[in-house]
Protein backbone atom coordinates (compact mmCIF):
# COMPACT_ATOMS: atom_id res chain seq x y z
CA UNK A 1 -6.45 40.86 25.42
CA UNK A 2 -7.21 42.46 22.11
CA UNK A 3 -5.72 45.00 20.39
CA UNK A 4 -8.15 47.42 18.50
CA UNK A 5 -7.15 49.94 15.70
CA UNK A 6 -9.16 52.25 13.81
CA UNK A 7 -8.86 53.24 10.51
CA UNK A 8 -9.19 56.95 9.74
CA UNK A 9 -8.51 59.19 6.97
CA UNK A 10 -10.12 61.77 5.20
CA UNK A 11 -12.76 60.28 2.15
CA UNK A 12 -11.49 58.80 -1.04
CA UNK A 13 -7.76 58.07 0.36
CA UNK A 14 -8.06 53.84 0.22
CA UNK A 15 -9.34 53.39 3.67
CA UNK A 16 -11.80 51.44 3.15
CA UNK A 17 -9.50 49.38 -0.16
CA UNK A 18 -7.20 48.44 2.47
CA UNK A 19 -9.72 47.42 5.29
CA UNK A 20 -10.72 44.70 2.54
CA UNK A 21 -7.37 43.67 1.69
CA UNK A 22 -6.15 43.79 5.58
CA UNK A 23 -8.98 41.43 6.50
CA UNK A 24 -9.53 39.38 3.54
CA UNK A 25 -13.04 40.06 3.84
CA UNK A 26 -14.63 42.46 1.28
CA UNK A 27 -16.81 43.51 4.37
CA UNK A 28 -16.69 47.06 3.61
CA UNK A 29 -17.77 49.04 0.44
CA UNK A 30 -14.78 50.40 -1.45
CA UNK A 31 -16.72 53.22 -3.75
CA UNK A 32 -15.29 56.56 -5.38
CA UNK A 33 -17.47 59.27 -3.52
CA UNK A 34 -17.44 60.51 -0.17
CA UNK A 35 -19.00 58.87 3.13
CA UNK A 36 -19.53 55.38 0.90
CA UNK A 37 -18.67 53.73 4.59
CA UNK A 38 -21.73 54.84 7.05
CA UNK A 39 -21.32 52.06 9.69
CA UNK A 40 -18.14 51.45 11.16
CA UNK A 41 -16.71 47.92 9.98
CA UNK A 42 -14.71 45.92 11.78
CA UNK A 43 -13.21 42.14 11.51
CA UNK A 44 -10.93 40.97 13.57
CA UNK A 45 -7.74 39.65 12.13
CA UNK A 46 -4.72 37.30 13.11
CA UNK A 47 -1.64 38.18 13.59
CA UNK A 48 0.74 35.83 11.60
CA UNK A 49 3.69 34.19 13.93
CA UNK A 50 5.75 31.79 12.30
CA UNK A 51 6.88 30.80 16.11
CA UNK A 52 3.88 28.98 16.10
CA UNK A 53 4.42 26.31 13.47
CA UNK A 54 7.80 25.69 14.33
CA UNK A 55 5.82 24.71 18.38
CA UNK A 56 3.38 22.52 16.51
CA UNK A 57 6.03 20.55 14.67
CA UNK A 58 7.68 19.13 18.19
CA UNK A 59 3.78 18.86 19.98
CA UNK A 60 1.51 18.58 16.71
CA UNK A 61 -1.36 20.24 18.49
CA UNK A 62 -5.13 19.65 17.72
CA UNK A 63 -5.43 23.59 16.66
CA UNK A 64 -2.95 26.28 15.95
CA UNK A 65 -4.51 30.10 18.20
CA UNK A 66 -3.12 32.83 16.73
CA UNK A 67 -3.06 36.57 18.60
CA UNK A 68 -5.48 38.63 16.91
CA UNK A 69 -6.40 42.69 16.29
CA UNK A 70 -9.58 44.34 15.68
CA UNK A 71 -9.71 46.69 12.40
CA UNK A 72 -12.25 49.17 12.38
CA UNK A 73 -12.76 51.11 8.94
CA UNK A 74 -14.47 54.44 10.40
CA UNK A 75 -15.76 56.62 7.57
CA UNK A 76 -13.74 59.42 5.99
CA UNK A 77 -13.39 62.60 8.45
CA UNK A 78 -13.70 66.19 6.85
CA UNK A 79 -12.79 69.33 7.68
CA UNK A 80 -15.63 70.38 10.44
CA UNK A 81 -16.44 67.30 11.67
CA UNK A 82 -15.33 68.15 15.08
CA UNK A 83 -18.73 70.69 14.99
CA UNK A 84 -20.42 67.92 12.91
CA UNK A 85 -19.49 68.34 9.25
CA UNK A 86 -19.86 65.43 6.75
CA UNK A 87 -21.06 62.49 9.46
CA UNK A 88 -18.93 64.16 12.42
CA UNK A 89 -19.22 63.46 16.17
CA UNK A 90 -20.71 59.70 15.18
CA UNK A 91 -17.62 58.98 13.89
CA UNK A 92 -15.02 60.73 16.35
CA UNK A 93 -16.78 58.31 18.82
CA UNK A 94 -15.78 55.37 16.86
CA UNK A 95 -12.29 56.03 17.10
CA UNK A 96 -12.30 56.82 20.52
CA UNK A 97 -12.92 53.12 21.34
CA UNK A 98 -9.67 52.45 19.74
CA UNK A 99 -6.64 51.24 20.98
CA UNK A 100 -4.23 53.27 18.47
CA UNK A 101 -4.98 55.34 15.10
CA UNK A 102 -3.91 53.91 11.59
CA UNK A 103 -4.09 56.97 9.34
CA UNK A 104 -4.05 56.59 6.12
CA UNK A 105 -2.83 59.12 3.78
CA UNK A 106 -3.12 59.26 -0.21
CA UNK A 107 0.27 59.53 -1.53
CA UNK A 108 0.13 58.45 -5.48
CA UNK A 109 -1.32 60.52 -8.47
CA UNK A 110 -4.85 59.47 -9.75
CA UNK A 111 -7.10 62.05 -12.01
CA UNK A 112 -10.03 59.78 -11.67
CA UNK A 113 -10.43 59.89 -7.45
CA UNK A 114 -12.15 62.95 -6.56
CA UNK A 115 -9.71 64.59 -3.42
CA UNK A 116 -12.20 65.59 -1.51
CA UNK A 117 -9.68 68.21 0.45
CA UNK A 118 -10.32 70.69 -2.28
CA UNK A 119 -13.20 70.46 -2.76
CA UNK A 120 -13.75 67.63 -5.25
CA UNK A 121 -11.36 69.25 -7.85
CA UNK A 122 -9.98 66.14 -9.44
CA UNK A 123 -6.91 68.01 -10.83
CA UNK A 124 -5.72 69.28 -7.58
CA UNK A 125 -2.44 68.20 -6.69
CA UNK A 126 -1.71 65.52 -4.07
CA UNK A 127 -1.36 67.10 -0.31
CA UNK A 128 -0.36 64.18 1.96
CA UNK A 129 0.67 66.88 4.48
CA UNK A 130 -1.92 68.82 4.05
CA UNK A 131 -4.69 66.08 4.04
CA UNK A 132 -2.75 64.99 7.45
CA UNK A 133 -3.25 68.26 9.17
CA UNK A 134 -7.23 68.27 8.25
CA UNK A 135 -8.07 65.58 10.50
CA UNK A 136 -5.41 65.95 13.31
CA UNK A 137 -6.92 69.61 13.42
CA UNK A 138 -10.43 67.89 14.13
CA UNK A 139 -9.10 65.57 16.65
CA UNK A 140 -7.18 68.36 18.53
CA UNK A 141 -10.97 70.88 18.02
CA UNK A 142 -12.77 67.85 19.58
CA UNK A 143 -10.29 67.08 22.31
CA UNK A 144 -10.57 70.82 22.91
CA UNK A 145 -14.72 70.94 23.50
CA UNK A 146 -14.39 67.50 25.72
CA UNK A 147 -11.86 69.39 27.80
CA UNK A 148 -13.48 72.22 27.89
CA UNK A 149 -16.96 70.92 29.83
CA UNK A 150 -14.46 68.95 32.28
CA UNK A 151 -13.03 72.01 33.28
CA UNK A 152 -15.68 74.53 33.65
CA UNK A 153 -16.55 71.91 36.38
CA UNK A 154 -13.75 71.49 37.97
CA UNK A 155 -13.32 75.25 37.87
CA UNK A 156 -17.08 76.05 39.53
CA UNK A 157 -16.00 73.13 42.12
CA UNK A 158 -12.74 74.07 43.07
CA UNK A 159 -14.13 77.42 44.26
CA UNK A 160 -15.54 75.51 47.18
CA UNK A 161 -12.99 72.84 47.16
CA UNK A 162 -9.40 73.82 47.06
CA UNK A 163 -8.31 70.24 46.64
CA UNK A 164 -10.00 70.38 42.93
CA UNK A 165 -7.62 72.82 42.18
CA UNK A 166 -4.44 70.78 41.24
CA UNK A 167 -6.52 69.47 38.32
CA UNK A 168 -8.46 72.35 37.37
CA UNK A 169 -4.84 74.14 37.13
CA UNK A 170 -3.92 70.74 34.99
CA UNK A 171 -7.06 71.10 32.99
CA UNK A 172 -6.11 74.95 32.24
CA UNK A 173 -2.82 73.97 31.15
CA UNK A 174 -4.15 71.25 28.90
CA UNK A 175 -6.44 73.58 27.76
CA UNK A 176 -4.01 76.03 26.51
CA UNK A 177 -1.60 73.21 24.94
CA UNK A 178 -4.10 72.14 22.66
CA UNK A 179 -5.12 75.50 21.85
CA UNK A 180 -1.73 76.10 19.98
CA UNK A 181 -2.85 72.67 17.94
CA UNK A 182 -0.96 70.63 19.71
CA UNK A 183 -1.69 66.83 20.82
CA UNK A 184 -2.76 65.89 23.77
CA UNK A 185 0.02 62.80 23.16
CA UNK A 186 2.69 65.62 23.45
CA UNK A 187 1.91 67.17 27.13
CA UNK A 188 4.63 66.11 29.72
CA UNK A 189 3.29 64.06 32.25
CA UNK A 190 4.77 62.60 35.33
CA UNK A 191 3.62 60.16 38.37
CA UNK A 192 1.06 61.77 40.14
CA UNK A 193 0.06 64.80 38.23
CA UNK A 194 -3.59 65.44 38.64
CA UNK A 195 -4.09 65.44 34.89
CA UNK A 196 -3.49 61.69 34.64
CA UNK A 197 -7.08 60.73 36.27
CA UNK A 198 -8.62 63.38 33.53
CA UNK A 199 -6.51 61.68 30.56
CA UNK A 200 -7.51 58.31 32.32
CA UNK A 201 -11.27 58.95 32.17
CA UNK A 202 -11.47 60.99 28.95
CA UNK A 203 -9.73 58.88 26.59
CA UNK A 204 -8.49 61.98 24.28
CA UNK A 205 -8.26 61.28 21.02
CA UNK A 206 -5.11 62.57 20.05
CA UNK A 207 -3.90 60.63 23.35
CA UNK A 208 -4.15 57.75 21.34
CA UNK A 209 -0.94 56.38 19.52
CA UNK A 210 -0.75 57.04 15.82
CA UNK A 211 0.89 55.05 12.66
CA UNK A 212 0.87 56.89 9.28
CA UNK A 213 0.03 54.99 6.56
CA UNK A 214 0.91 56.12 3.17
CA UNK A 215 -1.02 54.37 0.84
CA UNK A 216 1.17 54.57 -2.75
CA UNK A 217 -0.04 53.24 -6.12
CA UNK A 218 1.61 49.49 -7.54
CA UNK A 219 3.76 50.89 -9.66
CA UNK A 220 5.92 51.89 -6.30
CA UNK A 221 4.93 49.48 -4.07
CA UNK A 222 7.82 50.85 -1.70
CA UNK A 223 7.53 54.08 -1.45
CA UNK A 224 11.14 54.85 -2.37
CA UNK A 225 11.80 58.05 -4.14
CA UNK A 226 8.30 58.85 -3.54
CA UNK A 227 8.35 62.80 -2.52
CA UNK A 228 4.67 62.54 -0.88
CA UNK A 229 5.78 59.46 0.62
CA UNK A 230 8.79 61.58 1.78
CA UNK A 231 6.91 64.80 3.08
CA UNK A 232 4.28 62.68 5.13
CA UNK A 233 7.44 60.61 7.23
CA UNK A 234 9.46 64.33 7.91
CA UNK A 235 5.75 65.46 9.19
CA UNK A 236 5.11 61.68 11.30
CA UNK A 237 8.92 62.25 13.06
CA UNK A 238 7.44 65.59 14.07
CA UNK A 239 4.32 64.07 15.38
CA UNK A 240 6.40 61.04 16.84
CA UNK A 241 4.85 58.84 15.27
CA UNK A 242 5.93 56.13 12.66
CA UNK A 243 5.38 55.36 9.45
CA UNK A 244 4.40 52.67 7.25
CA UNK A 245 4.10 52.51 3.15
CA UNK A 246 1.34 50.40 1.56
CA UNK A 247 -0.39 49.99 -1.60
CA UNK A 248 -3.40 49.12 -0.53
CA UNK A 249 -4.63 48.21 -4.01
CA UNK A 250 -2.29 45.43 -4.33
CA UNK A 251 -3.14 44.22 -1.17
CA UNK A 252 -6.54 43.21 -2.22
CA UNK A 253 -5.01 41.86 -5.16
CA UNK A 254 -3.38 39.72 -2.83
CA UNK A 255 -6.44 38.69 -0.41
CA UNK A 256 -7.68 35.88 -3.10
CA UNK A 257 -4.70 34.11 -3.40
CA UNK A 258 -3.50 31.26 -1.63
CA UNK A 259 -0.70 31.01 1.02
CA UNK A 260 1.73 30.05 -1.47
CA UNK A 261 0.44 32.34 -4.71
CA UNK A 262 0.71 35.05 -2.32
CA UNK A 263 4.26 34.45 -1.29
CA UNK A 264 4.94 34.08 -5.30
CA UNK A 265 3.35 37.46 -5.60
CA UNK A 266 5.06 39.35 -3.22
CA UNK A 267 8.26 38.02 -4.26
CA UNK A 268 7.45 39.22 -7.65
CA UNK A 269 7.62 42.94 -6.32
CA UNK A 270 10.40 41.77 -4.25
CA UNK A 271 8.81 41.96 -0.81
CA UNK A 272 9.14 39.48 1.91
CA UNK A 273 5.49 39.73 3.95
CA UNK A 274 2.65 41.21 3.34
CA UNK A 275 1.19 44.99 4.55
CA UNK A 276 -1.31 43.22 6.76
CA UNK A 277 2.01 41.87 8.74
CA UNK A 278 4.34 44.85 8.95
CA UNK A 279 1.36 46.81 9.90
CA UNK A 280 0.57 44.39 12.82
CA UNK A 281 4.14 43.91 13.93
CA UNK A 282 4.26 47.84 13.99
CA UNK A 283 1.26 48.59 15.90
CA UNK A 284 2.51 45.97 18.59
CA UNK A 285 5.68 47.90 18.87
CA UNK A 286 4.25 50.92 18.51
CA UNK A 287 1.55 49.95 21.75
CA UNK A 288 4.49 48.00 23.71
CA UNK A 289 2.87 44.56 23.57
CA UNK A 290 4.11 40.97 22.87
CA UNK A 291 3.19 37.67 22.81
CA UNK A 292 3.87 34.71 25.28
CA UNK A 293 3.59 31.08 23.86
CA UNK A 294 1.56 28.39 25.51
CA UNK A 295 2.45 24.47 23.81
CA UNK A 296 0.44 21.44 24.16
CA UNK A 297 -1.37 18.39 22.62
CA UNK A 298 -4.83 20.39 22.85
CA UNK A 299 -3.29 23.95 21.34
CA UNK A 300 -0.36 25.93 20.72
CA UNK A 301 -1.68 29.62 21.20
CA UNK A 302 -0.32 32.92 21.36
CA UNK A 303 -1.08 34.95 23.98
CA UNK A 304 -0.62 39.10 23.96
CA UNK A 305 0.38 40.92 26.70
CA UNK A 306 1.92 44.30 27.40
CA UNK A 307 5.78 44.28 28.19
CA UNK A 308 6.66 44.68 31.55
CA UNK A 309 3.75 43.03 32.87
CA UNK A 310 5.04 40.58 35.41
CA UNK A 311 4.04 36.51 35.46
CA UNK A 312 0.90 36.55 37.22
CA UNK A 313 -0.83 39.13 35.09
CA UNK A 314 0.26 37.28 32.54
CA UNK A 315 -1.22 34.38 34.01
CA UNK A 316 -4.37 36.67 34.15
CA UNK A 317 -4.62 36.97 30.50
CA UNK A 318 -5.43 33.20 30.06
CA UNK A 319 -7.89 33.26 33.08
CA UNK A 320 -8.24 35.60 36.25
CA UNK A 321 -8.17 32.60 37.81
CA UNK A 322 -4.21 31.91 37.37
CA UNK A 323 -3.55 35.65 38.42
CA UNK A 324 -5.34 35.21 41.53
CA UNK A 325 -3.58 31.60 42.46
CA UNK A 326 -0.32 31.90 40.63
CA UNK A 327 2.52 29.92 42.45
CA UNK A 328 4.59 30.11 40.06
CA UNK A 329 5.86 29.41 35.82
CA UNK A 330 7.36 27.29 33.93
CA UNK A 331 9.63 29.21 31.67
CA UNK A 332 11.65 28.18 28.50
CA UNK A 333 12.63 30.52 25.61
CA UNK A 334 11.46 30.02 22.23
CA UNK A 335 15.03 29.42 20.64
CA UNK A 336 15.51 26.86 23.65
CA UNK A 337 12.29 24.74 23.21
CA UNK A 338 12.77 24.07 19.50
CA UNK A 339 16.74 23.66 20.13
CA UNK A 340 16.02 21.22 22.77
CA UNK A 341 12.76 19.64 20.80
CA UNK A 342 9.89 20.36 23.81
CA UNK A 343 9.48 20.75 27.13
CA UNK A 344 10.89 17.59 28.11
CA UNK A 345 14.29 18.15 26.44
CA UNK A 346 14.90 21.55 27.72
CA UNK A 347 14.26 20.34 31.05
CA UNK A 348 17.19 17.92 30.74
CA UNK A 349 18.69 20.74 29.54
CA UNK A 350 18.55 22.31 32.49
CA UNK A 351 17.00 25.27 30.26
CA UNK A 352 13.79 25.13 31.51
CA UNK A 353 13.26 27.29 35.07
CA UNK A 354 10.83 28.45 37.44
CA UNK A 355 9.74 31.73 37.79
CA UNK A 356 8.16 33.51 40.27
CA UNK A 357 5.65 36.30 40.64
CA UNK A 358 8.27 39.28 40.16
CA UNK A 359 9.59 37.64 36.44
CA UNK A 360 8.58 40.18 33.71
CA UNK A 361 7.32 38.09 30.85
CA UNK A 362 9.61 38.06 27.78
CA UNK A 363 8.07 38.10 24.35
CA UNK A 364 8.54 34.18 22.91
CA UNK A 365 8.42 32.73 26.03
CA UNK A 366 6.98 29.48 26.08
CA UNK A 367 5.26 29.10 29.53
CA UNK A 368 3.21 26.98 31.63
CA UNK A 369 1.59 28.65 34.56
CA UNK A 370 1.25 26.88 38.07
CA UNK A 371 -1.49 27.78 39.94
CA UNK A 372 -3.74 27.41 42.93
């Protein structure tokens, strides 16, 4: 499985800067005026695991297969595109093929980017919050007109059917949520409420998980003591959601250099990884996935897979196949297979077990599946 997030923010806030530097690909145009992105871009990029290495040291595989995401850079939303403003609806369409939301948000001071929130007054002063509100407004307004048409159907329907009328009621009380510009992320929802076929088939935008991504300039690469970097985490906490500080700029500084001059570089500003991998590691957390390790002489490959998902769907992920004729898997944890040097040690170990078809995969778990 692949996980897919979109990019979104409103024009001019270093979307489409750190789309290049995310991907290493300069795949998208990176200009000072509004709409410069027109087509959605997307690349799809691996997720770094150092796990991986450490397999192919004891195996020394033929090929290393890293987990991967799908960025899409979806041009810069304005206030009205809900009803079609700037490139509108197109766009909103885009994101609703995603997975989760990265918004990014301009925190750092620059008179030469036009801020297109006021109206292309380059000597307005920074509104992270502000600039936030614009586009979760025209998520809500186009959540709002999707709901809308499903429930003056259900409505005219449930008039002859009175077993529509558990969702129509559920649509109704949607309805009314949103209309106080609220998500649809933060209606209560239980086991069989007649709503959850309507979020199900809808796929609401504001349903959709969100990170925050304030993008700062290099001079604070961190974020810390940065009061728009400040006001835009109170306002995620509200929403929920979390938060994560990048300067995109330097990242495409960064997307040129080799492994090791990119390690020397981040050290310089006294980081430890890159954006690209907090940013990944956070959207897996924030979507509840993990990966499972597979080790042989062919490949050592990561696999991702949503936690709580039990061994044979795991098994699915590789091939429907295994799901369909699981028996059973062959289970050693990560810390165990290195300690013991491979599958053959941890067996002697007596750390290696079977599993059967009620085991809920663990993330690092090195695994071979049995199957019929």
């Amino acid at each position: 499985m692949s996980l897919a997030v979109g990019i979104v923010g409103l024009p001019n806030v270093g979307k489409s800067t750190l789309f290049n530097a995310l991907t290493k690909k300069q795949q998208a145009a990176a200009e000072n005026y509004p709409f410069c992105t027109i087509e959605p871009n997307t690349a799809v990029v691996e997720v770094a695991d150092p796990r991986l290495e450490k397999l192919a040291e004891i195996v020394h595989p033929q090929q290393i297969i890293r987990a991967t995401v799908d960025f899409t850079d979806i041009a810069g939303l304005v206030k009205g595109a809900s009803k079609g403003e700037g490139l509108g609806n197109k766009f909103l369409a885009n994101i609703r093929e995603c997975d989760a939301i990265l918004h990014v948000v301009r925190c750092f001071e620059n008179d030469d980017i036009i801020h297109v929130q006021e109206g292309g007054n380059k000597s307005a002063p920074i509104d992270p919050v502000g600039d936030a509100e614009v586009i979760e407004t025209e998520l809500v307004l186009a959540d709002m007109e999707q709901l809308q048409k499903r429930y003056d159907k259900i409505r005219k329907e449930a008039q002859a059917k009175p077993q529509m009328r558990p969702e129509a009621e559920a649509c109704a009380a949607l309805l009314k949520h949103l209309e106080e510009g609220r998500s649809v992320r933060s209606f209560p929802r239980k086991d069989g409420d007649p709503i959850l076929q309507v979020l199900k088939e809808l796929h609401f935008l504001t349903d959709k998980p969100v990170i925050f991504c304030a993008n700062v300039a290099d001079d604070n690469v961190t974020g810390d003591g940065n009061p728009h970097v400040e006001a835009l985490r109170e306002y995620a906490a509200k929403q929920g959601s979390e938060l994560v500080v990048i300067c995109a700029q330097m990242e495409a500084d960064l997307a040129g250099l080799s492994d090791a001059e990119a390690k020397e570089f981040l050290e310089s500003y006294g980081l430890s990884e890159s954006s690209l991998d907090r940013t990944i590691k956070l959207a897996y957390h924030t979507l509840g996935l993990a990966s499972y390790l597979t080790a042989g002489p062919k490949e050592v490959r990561a696999w991702t897979f949503r936690r709580g998902w039990k061994a044979p769907r795991c098994a699915g992920v590789i091939h429907t196949d295994f799901e369909k004729g699981f028996i059973r898997a062959q289970v050693v944890s990560f810390d165990d297979y290195v300690k013991y040097g491979g599958e053959s040690g941890a067996r002697a170990a007596g750390a290696l077990r079977p599993e059967g078809k009620e085991y809920e995969m663990k993330d690092g778990d090195v695994v071979e599946f049995m199957f019929n």
